[in-house]
C-alpha atoms as a PDB file:
ATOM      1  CA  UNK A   1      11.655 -41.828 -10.759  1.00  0.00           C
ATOM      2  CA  UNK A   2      14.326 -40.002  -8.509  1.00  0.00           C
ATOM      3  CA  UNK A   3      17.226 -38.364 -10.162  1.00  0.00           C
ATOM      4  CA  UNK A   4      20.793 -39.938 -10.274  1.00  0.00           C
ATOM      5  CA  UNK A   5      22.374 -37.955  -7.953  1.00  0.00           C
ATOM      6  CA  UNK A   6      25.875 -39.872  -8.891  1.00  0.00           C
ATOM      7  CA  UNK A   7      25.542 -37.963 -12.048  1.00  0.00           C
ATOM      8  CA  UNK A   8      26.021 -34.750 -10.279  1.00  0.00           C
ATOM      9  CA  UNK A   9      29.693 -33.049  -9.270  1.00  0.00           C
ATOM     10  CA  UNK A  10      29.599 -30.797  -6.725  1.00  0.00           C
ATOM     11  CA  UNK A  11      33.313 -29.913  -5.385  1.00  0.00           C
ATOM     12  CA  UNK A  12      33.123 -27.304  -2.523  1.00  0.00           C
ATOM     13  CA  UNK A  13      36.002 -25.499  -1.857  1.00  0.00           C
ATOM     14  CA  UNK A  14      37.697 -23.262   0.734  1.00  0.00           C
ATOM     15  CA  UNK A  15      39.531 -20.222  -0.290  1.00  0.00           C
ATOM     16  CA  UNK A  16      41.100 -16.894   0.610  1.00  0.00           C
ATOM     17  CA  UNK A  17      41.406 -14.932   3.849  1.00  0.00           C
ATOM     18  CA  UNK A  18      37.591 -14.605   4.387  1.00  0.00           C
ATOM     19  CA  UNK A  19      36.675 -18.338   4.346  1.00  0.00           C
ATOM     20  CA  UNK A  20      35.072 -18.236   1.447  1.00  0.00           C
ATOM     21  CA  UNK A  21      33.602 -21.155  -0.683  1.00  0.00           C
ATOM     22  CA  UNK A  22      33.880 -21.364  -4.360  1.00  0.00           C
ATOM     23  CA  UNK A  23      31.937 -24.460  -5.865  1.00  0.00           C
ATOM     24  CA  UNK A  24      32.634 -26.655  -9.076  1.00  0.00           C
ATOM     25  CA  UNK A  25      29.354 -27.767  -9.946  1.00  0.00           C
ATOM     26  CA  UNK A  26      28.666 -29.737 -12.561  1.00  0.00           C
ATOM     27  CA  UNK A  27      27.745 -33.501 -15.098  1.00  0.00           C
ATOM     28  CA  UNK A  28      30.062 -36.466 -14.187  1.00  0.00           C
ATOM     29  CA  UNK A  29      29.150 -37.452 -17.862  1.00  0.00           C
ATOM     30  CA  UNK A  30      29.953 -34.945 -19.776  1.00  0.00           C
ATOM     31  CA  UNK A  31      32.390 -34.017 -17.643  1.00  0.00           C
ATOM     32  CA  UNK A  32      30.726 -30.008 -18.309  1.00  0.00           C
ATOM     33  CA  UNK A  33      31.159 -27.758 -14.864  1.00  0.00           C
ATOM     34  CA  UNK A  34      30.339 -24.210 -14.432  1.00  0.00           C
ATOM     35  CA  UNK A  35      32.420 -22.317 -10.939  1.00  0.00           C
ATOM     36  CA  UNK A  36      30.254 -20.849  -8.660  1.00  0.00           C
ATOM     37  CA  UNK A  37      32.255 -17.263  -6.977  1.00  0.00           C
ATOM     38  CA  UNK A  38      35.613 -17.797  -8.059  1.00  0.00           C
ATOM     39  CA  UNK A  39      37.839 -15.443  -6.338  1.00  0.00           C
ATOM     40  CA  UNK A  40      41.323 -15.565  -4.507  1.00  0.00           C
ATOM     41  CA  UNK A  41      43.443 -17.813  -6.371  1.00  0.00           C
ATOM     42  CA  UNK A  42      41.744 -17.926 -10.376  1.00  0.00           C
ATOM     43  CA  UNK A  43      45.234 -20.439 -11.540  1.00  0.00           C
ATOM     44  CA  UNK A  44      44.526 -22.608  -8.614  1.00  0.00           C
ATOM     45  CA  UNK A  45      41.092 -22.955  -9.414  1.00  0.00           C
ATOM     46  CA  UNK A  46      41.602 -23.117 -12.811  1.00  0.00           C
ATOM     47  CA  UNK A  47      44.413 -25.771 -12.209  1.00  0.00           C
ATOM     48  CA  UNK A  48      42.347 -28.013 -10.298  1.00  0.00           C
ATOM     49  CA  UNK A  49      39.300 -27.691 -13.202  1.00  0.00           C
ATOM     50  CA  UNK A  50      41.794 -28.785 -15.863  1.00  0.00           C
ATOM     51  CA  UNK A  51      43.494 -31.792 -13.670  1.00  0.00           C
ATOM     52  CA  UNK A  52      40.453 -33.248 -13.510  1.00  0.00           C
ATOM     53  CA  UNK A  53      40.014 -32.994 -17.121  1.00  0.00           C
ATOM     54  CA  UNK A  54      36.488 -31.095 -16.620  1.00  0.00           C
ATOM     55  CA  UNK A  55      35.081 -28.655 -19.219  1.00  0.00           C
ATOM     56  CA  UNK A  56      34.388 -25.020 -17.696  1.00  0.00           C
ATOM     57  CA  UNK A  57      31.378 -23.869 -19.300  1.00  0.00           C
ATOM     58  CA  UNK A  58      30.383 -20.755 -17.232  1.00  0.00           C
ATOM     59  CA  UNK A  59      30.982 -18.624 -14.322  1.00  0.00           C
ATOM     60  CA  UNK A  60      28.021 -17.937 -11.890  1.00  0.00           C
ATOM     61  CA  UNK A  61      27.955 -14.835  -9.629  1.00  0.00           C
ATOM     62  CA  UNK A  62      26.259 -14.990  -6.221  1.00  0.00           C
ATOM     63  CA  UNK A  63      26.419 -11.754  -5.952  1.00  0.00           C
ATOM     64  CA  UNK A  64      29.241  -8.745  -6.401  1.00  0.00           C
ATOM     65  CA  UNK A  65      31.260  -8.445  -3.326  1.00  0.00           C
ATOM     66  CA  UNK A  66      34.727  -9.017  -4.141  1.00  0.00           C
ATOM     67  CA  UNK A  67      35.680 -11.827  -2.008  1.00  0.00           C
ATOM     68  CA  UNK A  68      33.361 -13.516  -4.316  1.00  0.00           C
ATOM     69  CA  UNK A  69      33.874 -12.555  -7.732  1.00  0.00           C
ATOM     70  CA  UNK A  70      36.801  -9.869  -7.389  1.00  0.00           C
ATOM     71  CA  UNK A  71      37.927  -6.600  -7.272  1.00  0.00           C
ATOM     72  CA  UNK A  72      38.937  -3.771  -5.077  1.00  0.00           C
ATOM     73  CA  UNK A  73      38.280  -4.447  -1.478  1.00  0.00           C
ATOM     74  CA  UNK A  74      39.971  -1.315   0.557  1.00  0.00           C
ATOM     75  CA  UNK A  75      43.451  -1.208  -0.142  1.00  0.00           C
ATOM     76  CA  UNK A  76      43.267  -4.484  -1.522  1.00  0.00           C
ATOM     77  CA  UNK A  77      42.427  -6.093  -5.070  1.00  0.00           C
ATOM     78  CA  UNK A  78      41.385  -9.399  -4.743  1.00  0.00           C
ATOM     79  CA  UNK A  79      41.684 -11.925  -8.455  1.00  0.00           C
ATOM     80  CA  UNK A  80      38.277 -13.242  -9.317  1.00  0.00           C
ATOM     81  CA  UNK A  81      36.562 -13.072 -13.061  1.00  0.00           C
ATOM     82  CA  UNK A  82      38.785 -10.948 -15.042  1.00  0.00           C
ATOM     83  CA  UNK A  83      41.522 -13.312 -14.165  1.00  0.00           C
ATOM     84  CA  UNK A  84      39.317 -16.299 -15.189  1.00  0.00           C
ATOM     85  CA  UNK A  85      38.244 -14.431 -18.484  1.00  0.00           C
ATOM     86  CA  UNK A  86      41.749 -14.013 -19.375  1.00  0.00           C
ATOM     87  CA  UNK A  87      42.416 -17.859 -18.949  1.00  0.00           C
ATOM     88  CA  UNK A  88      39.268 -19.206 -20.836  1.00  0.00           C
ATOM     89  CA  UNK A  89      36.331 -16.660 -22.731  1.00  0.00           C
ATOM     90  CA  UNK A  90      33.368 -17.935 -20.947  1.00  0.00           C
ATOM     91  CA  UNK A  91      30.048 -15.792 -19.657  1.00  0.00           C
ATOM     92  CA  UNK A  92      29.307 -14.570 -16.114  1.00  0.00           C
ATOM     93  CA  UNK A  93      26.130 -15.250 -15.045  1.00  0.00           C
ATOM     94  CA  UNK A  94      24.836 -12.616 -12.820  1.00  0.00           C
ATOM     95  CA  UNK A  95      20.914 -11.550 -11.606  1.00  0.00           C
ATOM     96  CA  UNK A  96      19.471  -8.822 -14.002  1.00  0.00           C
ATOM     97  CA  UNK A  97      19.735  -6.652 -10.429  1.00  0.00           C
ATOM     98  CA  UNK A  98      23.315  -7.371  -9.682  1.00  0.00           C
ATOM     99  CA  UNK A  99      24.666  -6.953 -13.489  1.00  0.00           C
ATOM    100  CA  UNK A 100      25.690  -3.138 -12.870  1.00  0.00           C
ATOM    101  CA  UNK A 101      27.333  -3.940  -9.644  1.00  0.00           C
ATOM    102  CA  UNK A 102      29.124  -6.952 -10.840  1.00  0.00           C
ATOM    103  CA  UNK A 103      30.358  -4.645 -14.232  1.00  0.00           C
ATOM    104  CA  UNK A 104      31.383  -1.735 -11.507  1.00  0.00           C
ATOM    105  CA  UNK A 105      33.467  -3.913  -8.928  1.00  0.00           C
ATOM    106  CA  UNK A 106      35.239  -5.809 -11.181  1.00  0.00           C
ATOM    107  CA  UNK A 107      35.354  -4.153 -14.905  1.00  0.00           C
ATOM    108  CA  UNK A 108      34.042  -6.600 -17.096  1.00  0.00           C
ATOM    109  CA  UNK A 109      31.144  -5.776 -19.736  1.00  0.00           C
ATOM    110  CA  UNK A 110      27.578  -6.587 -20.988  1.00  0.00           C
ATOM    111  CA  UNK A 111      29.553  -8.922 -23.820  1.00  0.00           C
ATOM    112  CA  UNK A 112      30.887 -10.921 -20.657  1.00  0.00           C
ATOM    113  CA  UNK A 113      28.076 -11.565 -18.961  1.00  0.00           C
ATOM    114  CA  UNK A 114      24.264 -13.246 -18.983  1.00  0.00           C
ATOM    115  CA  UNK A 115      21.785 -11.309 -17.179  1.00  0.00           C
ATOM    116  CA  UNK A 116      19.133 -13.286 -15.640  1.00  0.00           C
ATOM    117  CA  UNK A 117      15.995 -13.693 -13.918  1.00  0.00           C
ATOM    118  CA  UNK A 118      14.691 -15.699 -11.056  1.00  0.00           C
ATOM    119  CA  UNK A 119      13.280 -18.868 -12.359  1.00  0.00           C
ATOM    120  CA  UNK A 120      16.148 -19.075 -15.212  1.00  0.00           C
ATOM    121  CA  UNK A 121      17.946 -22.722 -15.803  1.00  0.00           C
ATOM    122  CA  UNK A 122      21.143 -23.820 -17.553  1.00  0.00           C
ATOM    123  CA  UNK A 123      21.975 -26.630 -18.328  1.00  0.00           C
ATOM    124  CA  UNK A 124      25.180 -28.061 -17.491  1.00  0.00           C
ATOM    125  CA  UNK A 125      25.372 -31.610 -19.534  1.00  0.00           C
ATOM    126  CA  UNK A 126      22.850 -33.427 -17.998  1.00  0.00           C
ATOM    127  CA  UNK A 127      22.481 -31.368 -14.706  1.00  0.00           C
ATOM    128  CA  UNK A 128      20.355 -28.310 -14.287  1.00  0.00           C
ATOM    129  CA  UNK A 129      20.886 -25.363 -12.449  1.00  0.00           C
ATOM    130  CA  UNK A 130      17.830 -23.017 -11.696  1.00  0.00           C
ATOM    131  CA  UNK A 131      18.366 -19.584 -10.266  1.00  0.00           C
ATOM    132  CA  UNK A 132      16.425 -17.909  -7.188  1.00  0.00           C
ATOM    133  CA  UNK A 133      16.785 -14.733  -6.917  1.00  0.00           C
ATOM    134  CA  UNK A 134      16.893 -13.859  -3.296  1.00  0.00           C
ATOM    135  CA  UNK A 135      17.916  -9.918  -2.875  1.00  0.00           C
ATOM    136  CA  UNK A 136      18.713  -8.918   0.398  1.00  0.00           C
ATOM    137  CA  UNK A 137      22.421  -8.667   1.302  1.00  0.00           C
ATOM    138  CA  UNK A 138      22.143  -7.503  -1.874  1.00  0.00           C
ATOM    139  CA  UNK A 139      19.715  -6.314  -4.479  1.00  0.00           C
ATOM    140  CA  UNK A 140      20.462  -8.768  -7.060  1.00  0.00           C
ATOM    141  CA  UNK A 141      21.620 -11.666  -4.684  1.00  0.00           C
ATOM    142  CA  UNK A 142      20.766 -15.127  -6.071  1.00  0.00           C
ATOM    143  CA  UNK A 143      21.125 -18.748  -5.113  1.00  0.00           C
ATOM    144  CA  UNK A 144      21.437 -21.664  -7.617  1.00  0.00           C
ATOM    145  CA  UNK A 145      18.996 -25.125  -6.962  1.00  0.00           C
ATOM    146  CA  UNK A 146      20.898 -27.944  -8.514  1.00  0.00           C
ATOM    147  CA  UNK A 147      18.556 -30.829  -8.240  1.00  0.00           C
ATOM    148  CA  UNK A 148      18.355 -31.429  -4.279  1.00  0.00           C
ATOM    149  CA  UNK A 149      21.458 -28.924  -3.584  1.00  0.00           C
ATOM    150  CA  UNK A 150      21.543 -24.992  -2.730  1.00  0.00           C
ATOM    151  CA  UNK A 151      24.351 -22.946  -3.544  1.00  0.00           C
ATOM    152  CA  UNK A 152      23.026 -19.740  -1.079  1.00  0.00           C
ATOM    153  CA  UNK A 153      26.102 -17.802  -1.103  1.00  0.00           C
ATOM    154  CA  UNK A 154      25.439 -14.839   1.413  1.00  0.00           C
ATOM    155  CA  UNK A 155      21.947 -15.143   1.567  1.00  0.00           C
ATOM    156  CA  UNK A 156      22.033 -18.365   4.110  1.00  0.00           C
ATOM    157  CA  UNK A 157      24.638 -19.326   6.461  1.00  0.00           C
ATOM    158  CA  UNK A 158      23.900 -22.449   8.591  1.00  0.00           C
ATOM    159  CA  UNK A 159      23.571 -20.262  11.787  1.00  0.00           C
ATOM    160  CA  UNK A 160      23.348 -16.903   9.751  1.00  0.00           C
ATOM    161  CA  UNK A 161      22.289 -14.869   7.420  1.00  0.00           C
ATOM    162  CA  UNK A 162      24.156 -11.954   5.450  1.00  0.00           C
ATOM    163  CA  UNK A 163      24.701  -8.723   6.670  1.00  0.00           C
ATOM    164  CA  UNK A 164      21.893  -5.984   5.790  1.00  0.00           C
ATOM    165  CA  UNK A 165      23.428  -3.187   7.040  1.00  0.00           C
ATOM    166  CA  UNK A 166      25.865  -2.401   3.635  1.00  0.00           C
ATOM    167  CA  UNK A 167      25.334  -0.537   1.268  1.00  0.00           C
ATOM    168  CA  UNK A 168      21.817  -1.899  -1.237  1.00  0.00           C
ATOM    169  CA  UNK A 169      21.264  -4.218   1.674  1.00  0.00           C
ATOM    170  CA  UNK A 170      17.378  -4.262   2.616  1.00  0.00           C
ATOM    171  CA  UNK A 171      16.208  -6.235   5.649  1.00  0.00           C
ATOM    172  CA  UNK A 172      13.121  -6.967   4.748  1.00  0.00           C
ATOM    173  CA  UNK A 173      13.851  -8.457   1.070  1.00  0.00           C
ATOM    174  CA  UNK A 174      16.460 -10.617   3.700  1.00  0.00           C
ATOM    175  CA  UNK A 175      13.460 -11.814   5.556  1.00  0.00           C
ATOM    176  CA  UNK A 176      11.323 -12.594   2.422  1.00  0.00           C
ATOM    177  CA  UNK A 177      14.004 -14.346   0.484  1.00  0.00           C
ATOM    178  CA  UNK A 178      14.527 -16.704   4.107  1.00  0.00           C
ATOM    179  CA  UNK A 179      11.135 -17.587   3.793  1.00  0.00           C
ATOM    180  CA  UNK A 180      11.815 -18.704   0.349  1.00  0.00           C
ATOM    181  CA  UNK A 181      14.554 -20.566   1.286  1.00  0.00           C
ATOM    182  CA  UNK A 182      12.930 -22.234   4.444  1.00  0.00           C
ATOM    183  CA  UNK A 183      10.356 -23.451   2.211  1.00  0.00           C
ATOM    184  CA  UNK A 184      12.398 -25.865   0.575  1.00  0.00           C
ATOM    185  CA  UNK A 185      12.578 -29.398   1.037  1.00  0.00           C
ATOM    186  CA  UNK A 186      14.402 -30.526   4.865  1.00  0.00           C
ATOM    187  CA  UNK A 187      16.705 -33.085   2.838  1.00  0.00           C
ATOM    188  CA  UNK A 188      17.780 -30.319   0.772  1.00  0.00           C
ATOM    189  CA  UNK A 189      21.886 -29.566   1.023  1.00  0.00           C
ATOM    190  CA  UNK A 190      22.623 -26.359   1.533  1.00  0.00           C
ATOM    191  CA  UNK A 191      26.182 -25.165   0.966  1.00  0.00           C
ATOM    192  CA  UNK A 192      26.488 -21.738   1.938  1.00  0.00           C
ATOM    193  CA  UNK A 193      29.158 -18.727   0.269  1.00  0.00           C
ATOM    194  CA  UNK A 194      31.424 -18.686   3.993  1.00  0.00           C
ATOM    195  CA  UNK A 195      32.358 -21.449   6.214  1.00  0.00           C
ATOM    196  CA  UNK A 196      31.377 -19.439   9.307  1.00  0.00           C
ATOM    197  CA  UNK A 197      29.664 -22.492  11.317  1.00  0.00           C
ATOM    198  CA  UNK A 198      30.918 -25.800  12.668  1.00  0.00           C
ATOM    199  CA  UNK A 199      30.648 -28.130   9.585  1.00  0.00           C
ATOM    200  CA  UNK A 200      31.165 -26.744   6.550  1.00  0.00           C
ATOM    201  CA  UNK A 201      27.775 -28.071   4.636  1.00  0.00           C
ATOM    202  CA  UNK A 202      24.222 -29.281   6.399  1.00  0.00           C
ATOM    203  CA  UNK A 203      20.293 -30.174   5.259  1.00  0.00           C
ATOM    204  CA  UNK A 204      17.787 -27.549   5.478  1.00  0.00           C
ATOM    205  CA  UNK A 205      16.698 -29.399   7.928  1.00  0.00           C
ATOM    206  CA  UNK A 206      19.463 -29.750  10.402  1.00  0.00           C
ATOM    207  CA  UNK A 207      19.510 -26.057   9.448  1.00  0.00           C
ATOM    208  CA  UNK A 208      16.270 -25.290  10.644  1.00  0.00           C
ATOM    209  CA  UNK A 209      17.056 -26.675  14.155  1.00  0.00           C
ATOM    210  CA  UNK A 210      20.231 -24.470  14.701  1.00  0.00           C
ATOM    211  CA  UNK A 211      19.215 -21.315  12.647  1.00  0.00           C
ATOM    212  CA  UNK A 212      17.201 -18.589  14.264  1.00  0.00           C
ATOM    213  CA  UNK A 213      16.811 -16.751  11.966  1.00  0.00           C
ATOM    214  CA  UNK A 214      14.685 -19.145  10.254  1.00  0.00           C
ATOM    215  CA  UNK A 215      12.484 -19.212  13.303  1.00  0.00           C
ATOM    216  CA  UNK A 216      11.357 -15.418  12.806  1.00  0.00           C
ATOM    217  CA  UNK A 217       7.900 -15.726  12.602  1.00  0.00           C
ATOM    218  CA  UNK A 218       6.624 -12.486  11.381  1.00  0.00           C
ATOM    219  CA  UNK A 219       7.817  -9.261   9.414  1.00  0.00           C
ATOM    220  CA  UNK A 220       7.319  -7.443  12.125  1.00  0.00           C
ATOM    221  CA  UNK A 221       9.435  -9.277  14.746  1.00  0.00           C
ATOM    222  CA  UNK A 222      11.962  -9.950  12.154  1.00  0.00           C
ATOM    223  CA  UNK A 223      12.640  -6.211  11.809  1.00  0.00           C
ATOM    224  CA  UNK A 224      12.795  -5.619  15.955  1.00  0.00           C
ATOM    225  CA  UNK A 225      15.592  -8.438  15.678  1.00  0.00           C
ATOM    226  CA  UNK A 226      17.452  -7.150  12.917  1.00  0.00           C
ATOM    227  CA  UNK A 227      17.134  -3.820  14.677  1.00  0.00           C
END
């Protein structure tokens, strides 16, 4: 029998300078949610959860760039976790790889935070969120499968893919964490970290069609196109 999908929440949200998205994902039950990359404006966000009368259970970390989770960026210091720890104790979940980059950029601890590994689930009420670990734009970059939904942060833009040219970027994790992704159902709605493209949300399928870098077909000429 096919899930409810009316049982699910998913709230995506535009925020900051960088178009970034910040998701509220969650069971319309239980009214439980956990906040996927909040950054920018932690009382907004934090507003919003409470107005609907949802229950913040967790914070999950795409990965630790600042526009996502917070923390210096040049000469600016951009609100994320700490901010959100200070309104309500909750955990961080981060990807065992990413756990000393998310404690570095934005100063929280091992006490704060869940480490985990591709594979992992939490439940959220009666929803379930599994995490893929798909390194990359970064080493410990992950995406989070909520029934037939994909949170890919900066791993998959609709007509992109993250940059690989920063610091613990590797293009060829990029390419095998794509494949991953590509391999996952066409109805599947993927809702990337950055409205960058034309419509803010699309299937994997629809995806597919515009993406190119989907259409790599081989290690080898993916690295002669990422140069």
């Amino acid at each position: 029998m096919a899930e409810d999908e009316s049982e699910l929440i998913i709230e995506q949200i535009q925020i900051g300078p960088m178009a970034n998205f910040t998701y509220v994902i969650g069971s319309r039950s239980t009214r439980e949610v956990v906040v996927i990359d909040p950054a920018w404006d932690i009382s907004g966000l934090y507003d919003h959860i409470q107005e609907k009368g949802y229950t913040l259970k967790a914070a999950l970390a795409t990965h630790y760039h600042p526009d996502h989770i917070g923390g210096g960026m040049g000469s600016r210091e951009i609100e994320g976790v700490v901010a959100l720890l200070e309104k309500q104790p909750l955990k961080v979940y981060a990807h065992r790889e990413e756990a000393d980059g998310v404690k570095k950029v934005t100063g929280i601890s091992d006490s704060d935070m869940v480490a985990v590994d591709s594979g992992d689930k939490l439940d959220v009420g009666l929803v379930e969120v599994e995490f893929l670990h798909t390194p990359g734009h970064t080493p410990g970059s992950q995406c989070f499968r909520i029934r037939n939904t994909l949170v890919s942060g900066d791993t998959l833009f609709i007509d992109g893919c993250g940059r690989v040219d920063l610091p613990g970027s590797d293009t060829e994790a990029m390419y095998h964490s794509l494949q991953k992704l590509k391999s996952l159902p066409d109805d599947t709605l993927l809702l990337p970290g950055h409205n960058y493209s034309s419509v803010p949300n699309a299937t994997m399928g629809d995806t597919k069609k515009v993406n190119s870098y989907l259409s790599v077909k081989d290690l080898t000429t993916w690295r002669q196109v990422m140069g």
